[in-house]
Every structure is written in C-alpha cells, then in structure tokens.
Protein backbone atom coordinates (compact mmCIF):
# COMPACT_ATOMS: atom_id res chain seq x y z
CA UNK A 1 158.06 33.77 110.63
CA UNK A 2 157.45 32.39 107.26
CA UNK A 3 160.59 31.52 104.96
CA UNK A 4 160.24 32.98 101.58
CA UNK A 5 161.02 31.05 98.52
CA UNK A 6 162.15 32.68 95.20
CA UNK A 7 162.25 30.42 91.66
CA UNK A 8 163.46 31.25 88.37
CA UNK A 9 162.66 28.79 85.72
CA UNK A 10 164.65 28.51 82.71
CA UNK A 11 164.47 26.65 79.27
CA UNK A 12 161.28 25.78 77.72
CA UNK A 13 157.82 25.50 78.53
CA UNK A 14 157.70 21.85 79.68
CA UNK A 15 160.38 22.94 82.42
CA UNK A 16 158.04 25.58 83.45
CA UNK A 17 155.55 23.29 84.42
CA UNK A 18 158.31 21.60 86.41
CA UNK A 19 158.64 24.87 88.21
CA UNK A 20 154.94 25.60 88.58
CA UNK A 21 154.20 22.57 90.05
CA UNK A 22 157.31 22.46 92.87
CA UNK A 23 155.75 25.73 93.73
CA UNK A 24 152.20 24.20 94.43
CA UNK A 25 154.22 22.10 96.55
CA UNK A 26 156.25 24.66 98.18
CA UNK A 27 152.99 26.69 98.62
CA UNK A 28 151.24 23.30 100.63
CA UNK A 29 153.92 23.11 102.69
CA UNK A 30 153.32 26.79 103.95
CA UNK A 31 155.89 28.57 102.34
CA UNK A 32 155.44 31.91 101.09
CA UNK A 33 156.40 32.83 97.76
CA UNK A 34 157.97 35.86 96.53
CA UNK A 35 159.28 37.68 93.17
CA UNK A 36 162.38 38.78 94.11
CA UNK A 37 165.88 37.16 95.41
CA UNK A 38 166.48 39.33 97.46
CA UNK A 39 163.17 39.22 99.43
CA UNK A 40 163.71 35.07 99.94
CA UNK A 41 164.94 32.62 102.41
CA UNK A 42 165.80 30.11 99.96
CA UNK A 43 166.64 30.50 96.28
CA UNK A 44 165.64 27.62 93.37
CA UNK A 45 167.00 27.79 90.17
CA UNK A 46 165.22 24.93 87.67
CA UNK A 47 167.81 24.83 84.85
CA UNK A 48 167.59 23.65 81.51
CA UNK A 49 171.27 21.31 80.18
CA UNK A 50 170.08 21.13 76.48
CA UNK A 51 172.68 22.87 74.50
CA UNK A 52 175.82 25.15 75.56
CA UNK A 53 173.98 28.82 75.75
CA UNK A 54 171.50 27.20 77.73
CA UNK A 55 174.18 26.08 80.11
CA UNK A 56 176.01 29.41 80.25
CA UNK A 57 172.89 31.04 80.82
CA UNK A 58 171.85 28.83 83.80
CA UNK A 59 175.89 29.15 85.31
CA UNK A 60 175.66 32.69 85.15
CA UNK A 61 172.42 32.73 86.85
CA UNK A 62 173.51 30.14 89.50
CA UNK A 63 176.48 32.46 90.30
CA UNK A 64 174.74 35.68 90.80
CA UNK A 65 172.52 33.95 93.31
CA UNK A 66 175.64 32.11 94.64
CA UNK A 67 176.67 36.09 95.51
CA UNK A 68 173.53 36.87 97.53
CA UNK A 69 173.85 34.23 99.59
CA UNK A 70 178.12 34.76 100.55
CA UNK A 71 176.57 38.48 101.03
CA UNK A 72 174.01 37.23 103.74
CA UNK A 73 170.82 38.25 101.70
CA UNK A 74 169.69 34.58 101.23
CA UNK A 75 170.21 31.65 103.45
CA UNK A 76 170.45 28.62 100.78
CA UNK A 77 170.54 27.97 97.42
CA UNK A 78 169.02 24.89 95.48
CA UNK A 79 169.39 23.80 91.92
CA UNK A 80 166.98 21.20 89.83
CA UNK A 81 166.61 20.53 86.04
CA UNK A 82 167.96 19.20 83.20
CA UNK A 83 171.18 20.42 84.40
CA UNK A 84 171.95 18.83 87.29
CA UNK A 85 170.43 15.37 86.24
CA UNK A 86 172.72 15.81 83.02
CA UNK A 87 176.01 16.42 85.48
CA UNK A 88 174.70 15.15 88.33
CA UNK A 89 178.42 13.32 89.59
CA UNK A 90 180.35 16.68 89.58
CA UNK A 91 177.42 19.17 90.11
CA UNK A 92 177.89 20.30 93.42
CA UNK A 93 181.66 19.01 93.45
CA UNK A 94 181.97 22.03 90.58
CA UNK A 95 179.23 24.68 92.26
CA UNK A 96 180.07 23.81 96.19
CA UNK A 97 177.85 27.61 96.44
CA UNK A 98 175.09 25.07 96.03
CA UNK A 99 173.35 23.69 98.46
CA UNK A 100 171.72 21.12 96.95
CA UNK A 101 170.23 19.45 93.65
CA UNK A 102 167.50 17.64 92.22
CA UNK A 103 167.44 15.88 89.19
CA UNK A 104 164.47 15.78 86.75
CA UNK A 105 162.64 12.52 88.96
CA UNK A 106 163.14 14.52 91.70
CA UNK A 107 160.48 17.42 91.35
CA UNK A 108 158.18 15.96 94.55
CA UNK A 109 160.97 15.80 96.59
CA UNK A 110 161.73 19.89 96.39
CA UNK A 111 159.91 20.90 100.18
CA UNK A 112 162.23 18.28 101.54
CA UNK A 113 165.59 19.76 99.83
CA UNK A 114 164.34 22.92 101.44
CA UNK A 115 163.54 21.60 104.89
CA UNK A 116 167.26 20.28 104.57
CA UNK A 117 168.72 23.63 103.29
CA UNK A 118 166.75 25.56 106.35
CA UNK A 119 168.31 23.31 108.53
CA UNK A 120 171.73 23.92 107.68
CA UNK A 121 172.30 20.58 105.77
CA UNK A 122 174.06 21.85 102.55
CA UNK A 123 175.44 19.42 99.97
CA UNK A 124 172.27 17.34 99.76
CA UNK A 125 171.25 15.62 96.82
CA UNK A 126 167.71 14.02 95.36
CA UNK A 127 168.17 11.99 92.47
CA UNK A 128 165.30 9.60 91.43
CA UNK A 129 165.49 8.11 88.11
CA UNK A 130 164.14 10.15 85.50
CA UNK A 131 161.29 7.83 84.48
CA UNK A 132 159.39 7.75 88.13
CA UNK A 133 158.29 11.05 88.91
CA UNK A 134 154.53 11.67 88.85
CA UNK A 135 153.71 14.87 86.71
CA UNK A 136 150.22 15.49 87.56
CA UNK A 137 149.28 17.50 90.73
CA UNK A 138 149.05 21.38 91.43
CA UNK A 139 150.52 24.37 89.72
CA UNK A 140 151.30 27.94 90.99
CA UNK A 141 150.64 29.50 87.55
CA UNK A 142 153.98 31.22 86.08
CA UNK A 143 152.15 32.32 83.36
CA UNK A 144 149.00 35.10 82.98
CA UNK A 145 145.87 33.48 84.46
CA UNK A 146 144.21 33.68 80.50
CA UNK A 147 146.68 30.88 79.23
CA UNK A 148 148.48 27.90 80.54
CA UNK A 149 150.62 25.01 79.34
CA UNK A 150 149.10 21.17 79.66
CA UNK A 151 152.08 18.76 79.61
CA UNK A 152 150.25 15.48 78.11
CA UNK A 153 153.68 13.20 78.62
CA UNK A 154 157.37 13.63 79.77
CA UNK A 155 160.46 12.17 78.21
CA UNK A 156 161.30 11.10 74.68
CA UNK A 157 161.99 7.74 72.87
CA UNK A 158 163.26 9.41 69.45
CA UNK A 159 166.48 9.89 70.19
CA UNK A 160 167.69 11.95 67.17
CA UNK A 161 171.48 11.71 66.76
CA UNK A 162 172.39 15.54 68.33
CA UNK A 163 169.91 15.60 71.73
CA UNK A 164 170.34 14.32 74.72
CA UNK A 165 166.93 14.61 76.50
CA UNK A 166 166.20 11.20 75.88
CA UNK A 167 169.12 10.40 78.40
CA UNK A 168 168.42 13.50 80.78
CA UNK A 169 164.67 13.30 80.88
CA UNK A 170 163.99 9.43 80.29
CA UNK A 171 161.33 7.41 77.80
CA UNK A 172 158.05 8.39 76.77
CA UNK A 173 155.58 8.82 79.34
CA UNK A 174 152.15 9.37 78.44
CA UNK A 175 150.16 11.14 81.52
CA UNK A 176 146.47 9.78 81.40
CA UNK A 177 143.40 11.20 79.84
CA UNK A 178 141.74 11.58 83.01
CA UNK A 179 144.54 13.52 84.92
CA UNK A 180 144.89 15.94 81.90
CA UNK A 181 141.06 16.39 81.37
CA UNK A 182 140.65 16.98 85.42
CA UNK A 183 143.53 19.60 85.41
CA UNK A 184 142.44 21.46 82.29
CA UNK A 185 139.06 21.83 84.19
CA UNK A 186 141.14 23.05 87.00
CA UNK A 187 142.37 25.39 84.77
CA UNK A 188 139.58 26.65 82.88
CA UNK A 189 137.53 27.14 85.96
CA UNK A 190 140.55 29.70 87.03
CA UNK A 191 140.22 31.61 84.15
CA UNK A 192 142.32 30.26 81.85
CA UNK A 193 141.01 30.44 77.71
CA UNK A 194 143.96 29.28 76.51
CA UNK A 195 145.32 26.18 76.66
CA UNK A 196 149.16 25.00 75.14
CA UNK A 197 149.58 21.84 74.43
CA UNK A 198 152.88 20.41 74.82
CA UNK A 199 155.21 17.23 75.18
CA UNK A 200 158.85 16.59 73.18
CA UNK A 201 156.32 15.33 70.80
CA UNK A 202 152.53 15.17 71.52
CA UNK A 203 151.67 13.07 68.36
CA UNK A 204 153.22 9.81 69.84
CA UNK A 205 150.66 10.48 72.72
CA UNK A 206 149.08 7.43 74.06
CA UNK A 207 150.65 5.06 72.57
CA UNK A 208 152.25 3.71 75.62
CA UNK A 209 150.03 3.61 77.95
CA UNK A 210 146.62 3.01 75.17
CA UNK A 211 148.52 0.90 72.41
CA UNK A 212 147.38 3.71 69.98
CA UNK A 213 147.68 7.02 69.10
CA UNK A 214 145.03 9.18 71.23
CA UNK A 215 146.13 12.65 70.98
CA UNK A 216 142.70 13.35 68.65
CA UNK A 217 140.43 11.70 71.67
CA UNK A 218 142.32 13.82 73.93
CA UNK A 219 141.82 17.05 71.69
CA UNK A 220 138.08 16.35 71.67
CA UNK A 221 137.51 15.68 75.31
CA UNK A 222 139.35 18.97 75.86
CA UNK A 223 137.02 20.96 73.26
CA UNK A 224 134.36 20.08 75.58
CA UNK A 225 135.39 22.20 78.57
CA UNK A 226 133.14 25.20 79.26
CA UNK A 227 135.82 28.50 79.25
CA UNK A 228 138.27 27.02 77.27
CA UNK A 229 138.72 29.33 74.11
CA UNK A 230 141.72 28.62 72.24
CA UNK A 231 143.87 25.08 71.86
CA UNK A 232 146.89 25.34 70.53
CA UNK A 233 149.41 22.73 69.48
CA UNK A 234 153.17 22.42 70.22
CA UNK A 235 155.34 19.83 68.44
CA UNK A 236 153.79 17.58 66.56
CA UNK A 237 156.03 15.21 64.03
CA UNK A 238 154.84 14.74 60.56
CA UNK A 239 155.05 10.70 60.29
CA UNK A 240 152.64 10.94 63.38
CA UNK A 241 150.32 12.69 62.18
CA UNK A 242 147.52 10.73 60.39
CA UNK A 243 144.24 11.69 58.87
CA UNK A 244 141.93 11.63 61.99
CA UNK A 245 144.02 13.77 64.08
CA UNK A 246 143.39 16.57 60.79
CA UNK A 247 140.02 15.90 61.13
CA UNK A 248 140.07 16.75 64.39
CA UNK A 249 141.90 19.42 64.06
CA UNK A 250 139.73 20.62 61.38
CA UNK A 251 135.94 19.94 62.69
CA UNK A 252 136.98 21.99 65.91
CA UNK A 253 137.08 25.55 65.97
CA UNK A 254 138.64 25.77 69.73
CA UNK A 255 141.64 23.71 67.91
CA UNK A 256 143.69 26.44 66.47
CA UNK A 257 144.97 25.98 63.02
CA UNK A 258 148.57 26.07 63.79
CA UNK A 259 150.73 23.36 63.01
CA UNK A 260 154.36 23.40 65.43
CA UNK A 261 156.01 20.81 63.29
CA UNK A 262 160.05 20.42 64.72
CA UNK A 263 161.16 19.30 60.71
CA UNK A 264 165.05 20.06 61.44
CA UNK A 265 166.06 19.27 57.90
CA UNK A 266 164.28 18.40 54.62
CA UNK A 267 167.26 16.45 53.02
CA UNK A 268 166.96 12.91 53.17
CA UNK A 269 170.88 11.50 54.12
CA UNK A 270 170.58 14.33 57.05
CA UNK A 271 167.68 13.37 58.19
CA UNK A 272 168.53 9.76 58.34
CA UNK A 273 172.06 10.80 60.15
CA UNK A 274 169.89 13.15 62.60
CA UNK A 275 167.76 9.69 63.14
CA UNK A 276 164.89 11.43 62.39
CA UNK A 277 161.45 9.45 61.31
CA UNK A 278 160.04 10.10 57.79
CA UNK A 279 161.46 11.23 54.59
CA UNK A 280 161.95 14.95 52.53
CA UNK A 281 158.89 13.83 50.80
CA UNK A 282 156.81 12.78 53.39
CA UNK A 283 157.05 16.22 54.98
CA UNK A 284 156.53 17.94 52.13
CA UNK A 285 153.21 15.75 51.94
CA UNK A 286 152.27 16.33 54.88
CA UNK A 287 152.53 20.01 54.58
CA UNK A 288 150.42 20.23 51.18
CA UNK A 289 147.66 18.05 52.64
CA UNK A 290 147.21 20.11 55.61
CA UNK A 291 147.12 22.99 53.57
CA UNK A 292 144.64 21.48 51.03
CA UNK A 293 142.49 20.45 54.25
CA UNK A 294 142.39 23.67 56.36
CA UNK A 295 143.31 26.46 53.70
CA UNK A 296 143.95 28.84 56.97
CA UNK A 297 146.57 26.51 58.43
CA UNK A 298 149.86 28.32 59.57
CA UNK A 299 153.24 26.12 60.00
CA UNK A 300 156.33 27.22 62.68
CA UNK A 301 158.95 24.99 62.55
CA UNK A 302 162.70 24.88 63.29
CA UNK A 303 165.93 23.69 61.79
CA UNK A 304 169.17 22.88 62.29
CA UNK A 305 172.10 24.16 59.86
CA UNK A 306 175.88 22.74 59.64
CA UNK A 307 174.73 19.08 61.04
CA UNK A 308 178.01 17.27 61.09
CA UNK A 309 178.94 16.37 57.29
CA UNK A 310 175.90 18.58 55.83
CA UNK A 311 176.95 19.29 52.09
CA UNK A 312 176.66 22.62 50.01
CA UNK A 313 173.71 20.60 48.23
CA UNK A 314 172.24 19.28 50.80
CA UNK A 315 171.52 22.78 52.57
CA UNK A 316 170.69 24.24 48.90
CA UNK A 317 168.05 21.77 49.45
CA UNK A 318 166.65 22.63 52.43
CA UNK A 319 166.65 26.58 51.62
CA UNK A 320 165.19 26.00 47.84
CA UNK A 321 162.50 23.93 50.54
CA UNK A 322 161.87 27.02 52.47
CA UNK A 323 161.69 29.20 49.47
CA UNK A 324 159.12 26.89 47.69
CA UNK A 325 157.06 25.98 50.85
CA UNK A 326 157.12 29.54 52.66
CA UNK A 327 156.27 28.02 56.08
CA UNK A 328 154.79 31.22 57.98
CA UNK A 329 157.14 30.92 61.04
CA UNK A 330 160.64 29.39 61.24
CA UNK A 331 163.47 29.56 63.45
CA UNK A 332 166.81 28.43 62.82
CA UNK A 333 169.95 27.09 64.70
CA UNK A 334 173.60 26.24 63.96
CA UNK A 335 174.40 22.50 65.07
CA UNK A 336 175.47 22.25 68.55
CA UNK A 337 178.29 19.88 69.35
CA UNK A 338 176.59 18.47 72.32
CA UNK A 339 178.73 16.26 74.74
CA UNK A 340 176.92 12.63 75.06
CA UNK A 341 174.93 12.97 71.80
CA UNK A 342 175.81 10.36 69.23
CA UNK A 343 176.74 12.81 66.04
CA UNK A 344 179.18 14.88 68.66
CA UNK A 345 181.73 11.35 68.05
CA UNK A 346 181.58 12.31 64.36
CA UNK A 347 184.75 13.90 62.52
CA UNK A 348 183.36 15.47 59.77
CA UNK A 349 182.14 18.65 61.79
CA UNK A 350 181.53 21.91 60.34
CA UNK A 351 183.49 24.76 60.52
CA UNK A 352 181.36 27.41 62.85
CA UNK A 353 181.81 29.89 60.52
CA UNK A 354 180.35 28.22 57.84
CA UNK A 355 177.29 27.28 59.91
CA UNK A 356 176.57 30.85 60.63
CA UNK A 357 176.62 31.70 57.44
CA UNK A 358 174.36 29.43 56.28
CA UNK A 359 171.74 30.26 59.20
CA UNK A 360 172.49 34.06 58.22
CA UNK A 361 171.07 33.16 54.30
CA UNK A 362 168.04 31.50 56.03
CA UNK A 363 167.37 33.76 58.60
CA UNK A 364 167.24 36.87 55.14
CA UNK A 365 165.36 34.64 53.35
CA UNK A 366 162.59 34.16 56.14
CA UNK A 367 162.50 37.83 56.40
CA UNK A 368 161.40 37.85 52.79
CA UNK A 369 158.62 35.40 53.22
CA UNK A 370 157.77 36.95 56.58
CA UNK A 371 157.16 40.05 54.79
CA UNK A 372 155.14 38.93 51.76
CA UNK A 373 152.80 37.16 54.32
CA UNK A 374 152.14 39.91 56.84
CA UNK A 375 151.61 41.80 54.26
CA UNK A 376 148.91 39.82 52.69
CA UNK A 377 147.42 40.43 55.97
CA UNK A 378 146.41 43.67 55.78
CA UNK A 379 142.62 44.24 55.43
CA UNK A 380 141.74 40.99 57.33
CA UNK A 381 140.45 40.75 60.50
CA UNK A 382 141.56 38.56 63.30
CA UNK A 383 140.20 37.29 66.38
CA UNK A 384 143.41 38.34 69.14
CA UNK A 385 144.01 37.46 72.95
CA UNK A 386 144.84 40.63 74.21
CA UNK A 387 148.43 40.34 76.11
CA UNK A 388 148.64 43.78 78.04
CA UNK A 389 151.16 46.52 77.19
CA UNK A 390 154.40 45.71 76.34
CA UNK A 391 157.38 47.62 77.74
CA UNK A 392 157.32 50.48 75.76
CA UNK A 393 153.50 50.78 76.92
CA UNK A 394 151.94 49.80 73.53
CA UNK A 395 149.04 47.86 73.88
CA UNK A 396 149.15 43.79 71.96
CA UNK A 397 147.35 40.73 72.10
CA UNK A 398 148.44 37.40 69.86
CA UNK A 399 146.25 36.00 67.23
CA UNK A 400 145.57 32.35 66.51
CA UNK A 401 148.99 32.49 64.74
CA UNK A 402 151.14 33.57 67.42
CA UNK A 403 152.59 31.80 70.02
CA UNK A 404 153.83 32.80 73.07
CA UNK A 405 157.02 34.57 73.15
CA UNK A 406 158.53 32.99 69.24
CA UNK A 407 156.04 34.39 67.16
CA UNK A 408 154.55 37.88 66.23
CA UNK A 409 152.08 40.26 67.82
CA UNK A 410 149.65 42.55 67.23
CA UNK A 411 149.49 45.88 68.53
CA UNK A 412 146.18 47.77 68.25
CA UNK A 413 144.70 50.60 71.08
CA UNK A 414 141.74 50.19 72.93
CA UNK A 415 141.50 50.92 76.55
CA UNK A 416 138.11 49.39 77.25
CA UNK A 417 139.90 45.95 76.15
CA UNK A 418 141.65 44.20 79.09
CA UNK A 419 144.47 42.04 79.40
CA UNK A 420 142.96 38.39 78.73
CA UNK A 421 139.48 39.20 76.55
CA UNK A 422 139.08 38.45 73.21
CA UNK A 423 138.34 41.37 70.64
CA UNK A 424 138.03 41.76 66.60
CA UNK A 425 141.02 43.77 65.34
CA UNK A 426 141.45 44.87 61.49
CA UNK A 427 145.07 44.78 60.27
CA UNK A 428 145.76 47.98 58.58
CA UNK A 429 149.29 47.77 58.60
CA UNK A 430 152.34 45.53 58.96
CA UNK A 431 156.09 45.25 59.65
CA UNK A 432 157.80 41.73 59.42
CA UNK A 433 155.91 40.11 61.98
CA UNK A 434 154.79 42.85 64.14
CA UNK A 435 150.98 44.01 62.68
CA UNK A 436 149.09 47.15 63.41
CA UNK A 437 145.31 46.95 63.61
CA UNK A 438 142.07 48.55 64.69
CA UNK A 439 139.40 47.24 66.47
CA UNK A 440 136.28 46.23 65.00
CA UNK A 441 132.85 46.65 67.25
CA UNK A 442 131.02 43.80 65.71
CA UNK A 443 127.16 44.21 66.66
C-alpha cells in the first residue's frame, strides 16, 4: 500500500516553494499525497522562525499534529524550516513528539527523513548548512495552476539590525538565468499566466554569481515566454533599483506596474540603526521618479513602528511621510524583540503599549488614503485575474494592483468567467480596498 504524506506550509511565499518542491520529491519517490492529516502516513510541517507569532503559530500547529499521532491516526511526524534550523540544538530535545527535523539546507534530503520515520527511526536529524542546498528542481504546485511563485535567489546578505534570516537562511544566492527561464517555461506550459517574482530582495539579483545587477535581463527573458500574462514583483529595495531596471519595467506590458518596496522607516538615524541601505531622501526619490516614469505605478510597502529608541519625532516623520506620499498599499508592524538579532541587545526598548499605539494611528491613517484611492477608482476599468468565489460564494479576481492574499480584490458576477481567465471589469463602486465592478464585453 502506498504511504500518504500530508504538508502544511507556513510563513511566506519563498517557504512555500520550499514545500512545493519537497513534495515533487516526495511525489518521485512514489508517495501519494493527500489534503488532510488525518488521511496520511506521515505528517510535515515546514515552519517559518521569523518573529514570535510566527513561532506560536507553527508550536501550536506542531502540537495538534503531535495529538494525531499519540491517538494512532498518523504514524510519524517531521518538522523543516526556518524553525528548526533557527533552534536546531534543542528542537527535538523540546518537541520529543517529533520525529525528526530538517533545517533550511536540508530540503533534498526530505524522502530520506521519511524513509527513516516509516521505519521506526524517530529522533533523526538533517542539517546541511544553509548555503548548499540546490533550489531548482520540481514543484507540486500549492498554489492555483493560473499563478505561481519563481524564487530567483535564497538567503540574504543585508542583515538589518532586527532579522535574523541572514543567520537562519544563509548569504545571497543567486539561482541562474537558465534554471529560472527553464522552470518558468515549465510553468507557463502548465497553465500558469501569472508569475511572482520573489527573493528577500530580488534587486541585488545577479550580482553574485554575474558581478552585476541582472534582474532587468532576467525580466526580459521572462517577457518572452508564450502564456505568461502577468509579472509581478516582490521586494525590491530602493538603492537597488537603477534606471534600466524602470525601463524595463516600463517598456513591458507583461511587467506589472507594482512596486513591493520593504522601506521599514523613512527617518534617517532609524534607518541607519535598522542597518538599512539608502537614506529618507533617497526613497522619497525613488518613489517620485517612478511615479513621474510610469504615472500608473502602485507602491505596497511595510514598516516597522517602536524600533528600539524610535523618538516621538522620528515616527511624526515617518507618518507626515505616509500622509504626503499616500503609497497605495501599506502594512505595518510593531518591533519585534527578536532573540539573536543585533537591536534585541539594545536597552532603550519601547514600551509595547506605545508601539501599538503608534501602529493604531498608521493603520487609521492608511484607511484614509485607502479610501480616497479606491474611490478614485470608480469609473475605470481594469484588466482582473479572476480568483474563484470566495467563502461567502461571491465571485473575485485581483487586478494588476493586488497581490495575493495582502492586497484588495475585486468582486464582480459573471458566470461564463472561470477561475484563471482574464476579463474587463468596470468599477462602479468601492469600499476600502474591496471594489465592486461589472464586466465589460469589449468587441
């Protein structure tokens, strides 16, 4: 008989590539796999160790799977991620309802912790280091078959004062152009239109293994694949970005005009404590020359509130930035005192209170500028990706200014329209970031 493996991925999108592509290998290997815990053999949870919700969240999870398997419904449990390479001494000394862990080098090596787990040898562990393992190969889509993330490197080198990923998922690793152009022909020719393009920062691709910034040759090779609709951008750091990536950008209409840009803080003395690259007015440079250059641009971005030692002033700054600049999508976070990051040594915390009440005046303020710009939408038409029916059975698709899952929709009804096509909808209404439309039959 087949044994059945279940996975639940966790964390962000990069992680769910991790996921998809032990799956692939799971899948090789004969292994059938299945939607449900309590339909498996073996249970894998890929975790993500950024910050302390994301480490609740992936305990909790670990737990309720740890009761299946003292219940008899599954036979082992394995754990991989950013979690277990962060804690990887105590891991299984804390969770001994683990079987065994993988760290983040340690993807390839997942149909071997199985074999092991199948075979009753429990407490195993597969630790590479985190700068070895290969990244390309074959996914088992997590996603819809109409979109699909392309990982173009692994790792960071920036290694801002509060994160640890540098030191869970290793240095920079560009993957090369002719792995990423051979698997985003794998995926159009599935059926994917849209492709994601991420990395902890895909501006600085290239430069390690090309001696230059290539993300723009990348971006053009990949506007050349036949089925290939929409490419959107994830992460991209404003001293990285010169003028012909824009133009790029620009001269391509596959390249949406949607700019992820990470800013954290617009104050200069916090962004030099959060080690950040580039300057208050570089960013807001940046900003007005993308803006000047592709009218139609929209910016998400995300920022941090209550950094160790952040004054009154220096936060009046960053919210008088938000107010001037209106950035179309923003999400915002208190500071995280995160064990092994450099600022988490520093004394001159802030209070939690305070930080929430400062990311409560930014989060009332966004809903203003939230409003004013859905609003200006009404009466345009947009070209959406239609998404299927939501749970409440309304039907939505995403426009070329909505990401997956952190931004907006668009909810319009049309039952000739499937889940995956493209179709002309006319916003006629809008609430915050939620917009009503109709569709338009264009002849």
């Amino acid at each position: 008989m087949t044994e059945k493996i279940f996975l639940i991925s966790l964390g962000c999108a990069k992680n769910l590539v991790n996921s998809e592509q032990m799956l692939a290998i799971l899948d090789k290997e004969g292994y059938e796999i299945v939607d449900s815990p309590e339909a498996c053999d073996v249970a894998i949870v890929n975790t993500c160790g950024f910050i302390d919700s994301a480490k609740s969240e992936a305990i909790e999870v670990i737990l309720k799977l740890a009761a299946l398997k003292q219940e008899g419904v599954i036979r082992g449990l394995i754990v991989t991620g950013c979690l277990t390479e962060r804690y990887k001494k105590e891991f299984l000394q804390e969770l001994p309802e683990v079987d065994a862990a993988l760290g983040t080098g340690s993807y390839n090596d997942i149909a071997e912790a199985v074999r092991a787990v199948l075979d009753g040898r429990s407490g195993g562990t597969w630790y590479k280091p985190s700068g070895v393992c290969d990244f390309s190969g074959d996914r088992h889509l997590l996603t819809p078959g109409y979109y699909a993330y392309l990982r173009i490197a692994e790792g960071c080198d920036n290694r801002c004062s509060y994160c640890v990923i540098p030191y869970i998922r290793g240095p920079y690793r560009s993957r090369t152009m002719e792995s990423l152009i051979e698997e985003a022909k794998k995926l159009a020719a599935s059926g994917v239109k849209e492709l994601l393009v991420i990395a902890q920062d895909i501006t600085r691709y290239g430069i390690d293994l090309y001696g230059e910034r290539c993300l723009y040759k990348l971006l053009e090779e990949l506007c050349r694949i036949d089925g290939i609709e929409w490419i959107r951008l994830h992460y991209m750091y404003p001293d990285e970005i010169d003028d012909r990536l824009l133009e790029t950008i620009r001269d391509n209409d596959k390249i949406l005009k949607y700019f992820d840009l990470p800013l954290q803080h617009i104050n200069d003395k916090v962004l030099r404590e959060m080690n950040r690259r580039g300057s208050g007015a570089l960013i807001r440079e940046r900003i007005t020359k993308i803006r000047q250059m592709m009218p139609e641009s929209v910016f998400r971005t995300s920022m941090i509130v209550g950094f160790p030692g952040e004054t009154w002033e220096e936060f009046q700054e960053l919210y008088d930035f938000l107010a001037e600049y209106k950035l179309e999508r923003a999400g915002f976070f208190c500071y995280s005192q995160e064990e092994g990051a450099p600022s988490a040594k520093r004394t001159d915390q802030i209070p939690e209170e305070i930080k929430e009440e400062r990311r409560n005046r930014l989060f009332l303020l966004q809903e203003e500028i939230m409003d004013e710009f859905s609003a200006g939408l009404i009466g345009r038409r947009l070209r959406i990706l239609c998404c299927g029916l939501d749970e409440s059975g309304r039907q939505y698709g995403r426009s070329y200014m909505d990401s997956v899952d952190v931004d907006g929709v668009v909810f319009f009804e049309d039952e000739t329209i499937k889940e995956g096509e493209f179709v002309t909808v006319q916003i006629v209404d809008a609430v915050a970031s939620e917009l009503y439309g109709e569709v338009v039959r264009e002849d």
